[in-house]
Every structure is written in C-alpha cells, then in structure tokens.
PDB file of N, CA and C in Angstrom:
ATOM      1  N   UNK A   1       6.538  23.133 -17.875  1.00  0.00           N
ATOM      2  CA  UNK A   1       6.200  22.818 -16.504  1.00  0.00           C
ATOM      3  C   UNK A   1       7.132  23.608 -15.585  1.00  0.00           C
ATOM      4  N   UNK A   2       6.663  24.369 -14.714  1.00  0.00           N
ATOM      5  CA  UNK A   2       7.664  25.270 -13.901  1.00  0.00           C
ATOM      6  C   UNK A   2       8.201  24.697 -12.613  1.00  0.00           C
ATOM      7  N   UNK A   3       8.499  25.213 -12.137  1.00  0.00           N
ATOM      8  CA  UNK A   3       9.203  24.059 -10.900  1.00  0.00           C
ATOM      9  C   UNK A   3       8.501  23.707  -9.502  1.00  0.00           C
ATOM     10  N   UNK A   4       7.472  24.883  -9.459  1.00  0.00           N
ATOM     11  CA  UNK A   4       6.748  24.795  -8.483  1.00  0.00           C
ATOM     12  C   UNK A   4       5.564  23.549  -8.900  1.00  0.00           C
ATOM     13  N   UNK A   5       4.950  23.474 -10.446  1.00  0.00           N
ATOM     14  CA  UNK A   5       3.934  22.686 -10.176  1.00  0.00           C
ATOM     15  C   UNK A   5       4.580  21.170 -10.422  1.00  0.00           C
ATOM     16  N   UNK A   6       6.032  20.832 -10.688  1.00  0.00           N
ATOM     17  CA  UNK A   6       7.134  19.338 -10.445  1.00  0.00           C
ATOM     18  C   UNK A   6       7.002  19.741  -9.620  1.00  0.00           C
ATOM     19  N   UNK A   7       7.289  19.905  -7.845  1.00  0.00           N
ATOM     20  CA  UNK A   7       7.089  19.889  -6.975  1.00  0.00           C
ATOM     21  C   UNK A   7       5.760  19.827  -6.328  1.00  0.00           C
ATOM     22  N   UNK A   8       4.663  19.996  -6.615  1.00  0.00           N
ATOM     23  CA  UNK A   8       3.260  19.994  -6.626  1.00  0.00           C
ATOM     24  C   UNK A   8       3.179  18.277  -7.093  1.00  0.00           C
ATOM     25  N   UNK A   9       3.811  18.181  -8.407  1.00  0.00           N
ATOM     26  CA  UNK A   9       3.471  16.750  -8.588  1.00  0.00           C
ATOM     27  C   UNK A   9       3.990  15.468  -8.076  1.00  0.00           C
ATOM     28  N   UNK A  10       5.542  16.258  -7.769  1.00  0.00           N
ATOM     29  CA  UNK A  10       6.150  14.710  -6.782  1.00  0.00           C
ATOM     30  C   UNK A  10       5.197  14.620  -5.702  1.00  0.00           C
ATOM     31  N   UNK A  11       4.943  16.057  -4.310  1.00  0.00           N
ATOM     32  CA  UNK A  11       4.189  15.818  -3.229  1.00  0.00           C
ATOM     33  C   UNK A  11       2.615  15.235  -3.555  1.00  0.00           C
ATOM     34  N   UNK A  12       2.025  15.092  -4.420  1.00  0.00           N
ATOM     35  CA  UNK A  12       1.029  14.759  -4.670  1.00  0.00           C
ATOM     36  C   UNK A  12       1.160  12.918  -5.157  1.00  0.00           C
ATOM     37  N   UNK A  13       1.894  12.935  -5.425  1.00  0.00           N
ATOM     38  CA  UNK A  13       2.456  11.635  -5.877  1.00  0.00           C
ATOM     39  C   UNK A  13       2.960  10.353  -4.602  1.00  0.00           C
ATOM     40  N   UNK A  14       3.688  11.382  -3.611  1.00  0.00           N
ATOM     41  CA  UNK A  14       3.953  11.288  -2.883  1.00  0.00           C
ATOM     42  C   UNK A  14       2.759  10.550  -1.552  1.00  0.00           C
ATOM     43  N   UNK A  15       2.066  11.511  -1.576  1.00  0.00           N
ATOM     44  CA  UNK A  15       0.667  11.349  -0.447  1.00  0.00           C
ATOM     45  C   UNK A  15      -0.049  10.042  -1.174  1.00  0.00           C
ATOM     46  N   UNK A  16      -0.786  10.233  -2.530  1.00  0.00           N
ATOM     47  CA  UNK A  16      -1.700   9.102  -2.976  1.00  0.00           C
ATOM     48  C   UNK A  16      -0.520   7.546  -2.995  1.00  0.00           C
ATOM     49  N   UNK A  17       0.921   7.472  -2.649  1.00  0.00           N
ATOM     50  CA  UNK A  17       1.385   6.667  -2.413  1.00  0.00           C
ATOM     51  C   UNK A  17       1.427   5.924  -0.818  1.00  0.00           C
ATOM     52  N   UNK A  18       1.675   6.868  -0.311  1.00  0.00           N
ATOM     53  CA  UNK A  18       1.722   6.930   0.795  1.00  0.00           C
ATOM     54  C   UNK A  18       0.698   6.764   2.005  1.00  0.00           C
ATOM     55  N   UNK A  19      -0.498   7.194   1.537  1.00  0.00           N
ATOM     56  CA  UNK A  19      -2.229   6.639   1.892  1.00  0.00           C
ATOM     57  C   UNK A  19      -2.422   5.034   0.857  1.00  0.00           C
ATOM     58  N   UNK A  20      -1.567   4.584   0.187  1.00  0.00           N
ATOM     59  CA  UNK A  20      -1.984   3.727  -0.368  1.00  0.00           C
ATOM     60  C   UNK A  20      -1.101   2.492   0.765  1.00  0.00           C
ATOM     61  N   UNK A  21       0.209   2.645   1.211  1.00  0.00           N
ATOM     62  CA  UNK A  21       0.883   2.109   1.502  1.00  0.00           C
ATOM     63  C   UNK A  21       0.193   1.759   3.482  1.00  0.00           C
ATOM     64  N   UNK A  22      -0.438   2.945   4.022  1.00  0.00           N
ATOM     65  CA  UNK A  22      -1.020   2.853   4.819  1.00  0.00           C
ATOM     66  C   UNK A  22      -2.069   2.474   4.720  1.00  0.00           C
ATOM     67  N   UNK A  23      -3.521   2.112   4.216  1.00  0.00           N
ATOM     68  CA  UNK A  23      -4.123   1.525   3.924  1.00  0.00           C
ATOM     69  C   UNK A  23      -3.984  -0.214   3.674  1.00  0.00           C
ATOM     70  N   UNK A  24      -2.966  -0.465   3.342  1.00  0.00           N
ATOM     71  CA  UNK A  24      -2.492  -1.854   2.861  1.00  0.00           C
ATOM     72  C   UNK A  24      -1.658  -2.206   4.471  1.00  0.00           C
ATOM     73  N   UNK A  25      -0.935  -1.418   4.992  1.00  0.00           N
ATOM     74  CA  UNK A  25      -0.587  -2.047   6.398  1.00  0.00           C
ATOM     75  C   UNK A  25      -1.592  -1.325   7.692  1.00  0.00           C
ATOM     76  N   UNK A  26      -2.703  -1.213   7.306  1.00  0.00           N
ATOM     77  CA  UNK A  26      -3.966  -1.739   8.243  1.00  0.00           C
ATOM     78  C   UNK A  26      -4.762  -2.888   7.897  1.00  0.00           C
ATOM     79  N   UNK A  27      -5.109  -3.050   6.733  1.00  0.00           N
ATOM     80  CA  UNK A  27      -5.959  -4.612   5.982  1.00  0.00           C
ATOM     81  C   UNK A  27      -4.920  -5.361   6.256  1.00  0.00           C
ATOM     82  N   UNK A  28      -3.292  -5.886   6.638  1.00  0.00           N
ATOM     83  CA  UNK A  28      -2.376  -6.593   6.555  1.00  0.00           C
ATOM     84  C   UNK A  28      -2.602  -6.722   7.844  1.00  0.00           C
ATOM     85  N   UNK A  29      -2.901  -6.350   8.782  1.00  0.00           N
ATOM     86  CA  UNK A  29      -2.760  -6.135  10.284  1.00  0.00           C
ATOM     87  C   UNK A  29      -4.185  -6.635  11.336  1.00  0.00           C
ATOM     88  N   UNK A  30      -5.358  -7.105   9.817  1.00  0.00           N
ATOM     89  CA  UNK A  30      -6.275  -7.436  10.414  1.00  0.00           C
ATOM     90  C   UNK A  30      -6.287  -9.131  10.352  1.00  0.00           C
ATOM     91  N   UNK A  31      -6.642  -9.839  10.932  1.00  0.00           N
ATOM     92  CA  UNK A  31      -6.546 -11.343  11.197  1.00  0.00           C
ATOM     93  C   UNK A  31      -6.443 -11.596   9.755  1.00  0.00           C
ATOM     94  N   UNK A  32      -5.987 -13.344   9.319  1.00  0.00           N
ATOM     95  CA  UNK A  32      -5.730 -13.577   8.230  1.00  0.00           C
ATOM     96  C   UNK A  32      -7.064 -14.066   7.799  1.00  0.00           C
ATOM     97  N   UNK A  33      -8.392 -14.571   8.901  1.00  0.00           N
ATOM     98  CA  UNK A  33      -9.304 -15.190   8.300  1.00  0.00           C
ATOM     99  C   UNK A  33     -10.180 -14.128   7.506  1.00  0.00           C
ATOM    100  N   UNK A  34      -9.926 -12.167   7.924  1.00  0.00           N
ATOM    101  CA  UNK A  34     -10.674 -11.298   7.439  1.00  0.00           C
ATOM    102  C   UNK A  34     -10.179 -11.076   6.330  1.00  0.00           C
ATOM    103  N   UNK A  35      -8.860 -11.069   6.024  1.00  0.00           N
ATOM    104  CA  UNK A  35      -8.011 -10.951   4.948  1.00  0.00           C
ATOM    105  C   UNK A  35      -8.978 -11.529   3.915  1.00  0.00           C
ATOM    106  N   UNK A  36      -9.098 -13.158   3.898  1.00  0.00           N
ATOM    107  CA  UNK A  36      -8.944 -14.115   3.472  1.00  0.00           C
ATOM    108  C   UNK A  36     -11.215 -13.471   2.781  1.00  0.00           C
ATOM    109  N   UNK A  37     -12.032 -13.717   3.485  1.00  0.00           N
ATOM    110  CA  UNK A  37     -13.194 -12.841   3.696  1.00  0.00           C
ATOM    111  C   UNK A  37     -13.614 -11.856   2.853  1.00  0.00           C
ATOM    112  N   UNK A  38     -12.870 -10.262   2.890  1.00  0.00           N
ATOM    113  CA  UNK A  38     -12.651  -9.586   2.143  1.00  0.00           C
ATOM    114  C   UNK A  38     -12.201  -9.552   0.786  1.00  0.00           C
ATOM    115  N   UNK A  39     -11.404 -10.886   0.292  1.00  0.00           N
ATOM    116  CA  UNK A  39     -10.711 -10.944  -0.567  1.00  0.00           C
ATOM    117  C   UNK A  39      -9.422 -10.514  -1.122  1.00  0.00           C
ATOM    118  N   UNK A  40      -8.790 -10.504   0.086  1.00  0.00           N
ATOM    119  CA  UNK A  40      -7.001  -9.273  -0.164  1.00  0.00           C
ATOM    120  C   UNK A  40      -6.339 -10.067  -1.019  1.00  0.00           C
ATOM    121  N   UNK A  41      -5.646  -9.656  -1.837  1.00  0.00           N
ATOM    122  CA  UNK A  41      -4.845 -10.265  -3.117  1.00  0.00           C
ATOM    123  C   UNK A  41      -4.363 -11.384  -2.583  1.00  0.00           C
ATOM    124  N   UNK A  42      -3.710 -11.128  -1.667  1.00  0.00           N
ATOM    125  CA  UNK A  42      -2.624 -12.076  -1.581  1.00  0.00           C
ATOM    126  C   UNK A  42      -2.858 -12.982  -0.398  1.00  0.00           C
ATOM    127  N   UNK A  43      -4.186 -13.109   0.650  1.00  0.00           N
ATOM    128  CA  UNK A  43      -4.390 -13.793   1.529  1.00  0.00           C
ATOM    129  C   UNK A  43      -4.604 -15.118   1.453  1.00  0.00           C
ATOM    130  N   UNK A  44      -4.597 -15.377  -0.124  1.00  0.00           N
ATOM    131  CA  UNK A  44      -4.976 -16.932  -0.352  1.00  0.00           C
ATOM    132  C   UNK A  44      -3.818 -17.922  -0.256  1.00  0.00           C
ATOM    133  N   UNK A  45      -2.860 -16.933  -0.635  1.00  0.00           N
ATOM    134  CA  UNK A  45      -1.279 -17.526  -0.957  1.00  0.00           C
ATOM    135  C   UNK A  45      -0.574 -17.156   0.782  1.00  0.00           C
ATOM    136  N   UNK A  46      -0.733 -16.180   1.374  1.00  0.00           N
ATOM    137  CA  UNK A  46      -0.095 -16.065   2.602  1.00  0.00           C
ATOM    138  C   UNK A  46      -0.380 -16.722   3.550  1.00  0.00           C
ATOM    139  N   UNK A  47       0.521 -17.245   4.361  1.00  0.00           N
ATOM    140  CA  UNK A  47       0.489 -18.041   5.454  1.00  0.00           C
ATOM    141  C   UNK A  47       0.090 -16.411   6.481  1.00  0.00           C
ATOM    142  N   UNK A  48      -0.607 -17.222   7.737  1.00  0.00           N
ATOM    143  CA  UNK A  48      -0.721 -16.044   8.614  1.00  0.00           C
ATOM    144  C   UNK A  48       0.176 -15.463   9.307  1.00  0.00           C
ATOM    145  N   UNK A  49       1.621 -16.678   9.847  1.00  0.00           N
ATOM    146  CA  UNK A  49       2.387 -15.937  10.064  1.00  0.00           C
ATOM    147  C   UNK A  49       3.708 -15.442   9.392  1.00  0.00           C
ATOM    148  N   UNK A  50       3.294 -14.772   8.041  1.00  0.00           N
ATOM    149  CA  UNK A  50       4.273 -14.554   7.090  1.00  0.00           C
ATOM    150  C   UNK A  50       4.851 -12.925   7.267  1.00  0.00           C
ATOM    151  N   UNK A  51       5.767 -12.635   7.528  1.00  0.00           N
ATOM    152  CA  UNK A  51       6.657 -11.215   7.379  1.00  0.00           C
ATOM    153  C   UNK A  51       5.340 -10.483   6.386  1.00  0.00           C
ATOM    154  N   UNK A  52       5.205  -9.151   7.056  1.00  0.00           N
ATOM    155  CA  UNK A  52       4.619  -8.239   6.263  1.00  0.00           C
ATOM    156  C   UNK A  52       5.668  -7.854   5.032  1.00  0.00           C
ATOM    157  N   UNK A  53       5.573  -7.334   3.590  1.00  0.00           N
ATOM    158  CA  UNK A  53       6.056  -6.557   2.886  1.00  0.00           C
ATOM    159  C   UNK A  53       6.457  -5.225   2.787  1.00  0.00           C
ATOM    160  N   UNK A  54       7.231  -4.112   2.984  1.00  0.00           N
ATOM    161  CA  UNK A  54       7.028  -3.433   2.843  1.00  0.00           C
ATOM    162  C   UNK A  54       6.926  -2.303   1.751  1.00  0.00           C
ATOM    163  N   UNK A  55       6.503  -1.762   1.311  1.00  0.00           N
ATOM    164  CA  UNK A  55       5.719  -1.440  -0.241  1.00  0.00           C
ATOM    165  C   UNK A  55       6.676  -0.142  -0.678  1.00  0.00           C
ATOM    166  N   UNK A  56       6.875  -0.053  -2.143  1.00  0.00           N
ATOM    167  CA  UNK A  56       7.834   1.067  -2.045  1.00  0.00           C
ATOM    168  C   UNK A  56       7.219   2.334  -2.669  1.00  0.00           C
ATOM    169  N   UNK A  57       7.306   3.649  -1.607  1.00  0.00           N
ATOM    170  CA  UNK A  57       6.459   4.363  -2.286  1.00  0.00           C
ATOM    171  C   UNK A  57       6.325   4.681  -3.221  1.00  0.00           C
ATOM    172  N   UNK A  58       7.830   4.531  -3.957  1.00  0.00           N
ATOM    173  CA  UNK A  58       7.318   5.291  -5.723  1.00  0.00           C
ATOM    174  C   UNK A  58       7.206   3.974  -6.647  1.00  0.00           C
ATOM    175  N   UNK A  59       6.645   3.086  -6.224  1.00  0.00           N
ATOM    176  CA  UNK A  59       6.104   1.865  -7.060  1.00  0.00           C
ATOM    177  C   UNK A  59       5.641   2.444  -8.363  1.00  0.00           C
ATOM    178  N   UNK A  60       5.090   1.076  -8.643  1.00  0.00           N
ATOM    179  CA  UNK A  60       4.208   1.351 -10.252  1.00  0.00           C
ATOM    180  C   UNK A  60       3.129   1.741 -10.029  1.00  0.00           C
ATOM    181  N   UNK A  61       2.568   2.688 -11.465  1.00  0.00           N
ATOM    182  CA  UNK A  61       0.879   3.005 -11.233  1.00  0.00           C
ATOM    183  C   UNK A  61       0.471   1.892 -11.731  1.00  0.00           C
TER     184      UNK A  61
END
C-alpha cells in the first residue's frame, strides 16, 4: 500500500464518517415526536430534552 492510497483511505474514511455524523445531528434536531415516528434508535429511550451526543468520527464500522 503506498502512501498516497493510506491517505486516500483515511480521507475517505474520514468523509463517510463525517456525512454519517451530520446526518445523525439533523434527525437529532428534528422534534422528538418525528424521531420517535421514523423510528431513530434511540428516541424511545430519550427524553426530549436530553443533551445531544456527540459521535466520534473514527467510531466503529
């Protein structure tokens, strides 16, 4: 693996994290009853006015 395409793979790694993390704090940001509607993981267990999470980009796949 040469160094340019490890660098190809962190930034790529990087973005599909990072559109994932934005995606999740717009559905977090929509009322809790749409949450709840849609089915968001965790809207069943969250109170509405509970602290958002913030997600870490190099999480797990």
């Amino acid at each position: 693996m040469s160094i340019f395409s490890a660098i190809g793979h962190l930034a790529h790694e990087y973005s599909v994290a990072r559109n994932r993390y934005l995606t999740e704090r717009q559905v977090r940001a929509l009322p809790y009853e749409i949450q709840k509607d849609i089915g968001w993981p965790d809207a069943s267990e969250r109170q509405p006015s509970s602290r958002i999470a913030l997600g870490s980009w190099a999480g797990g796949r």
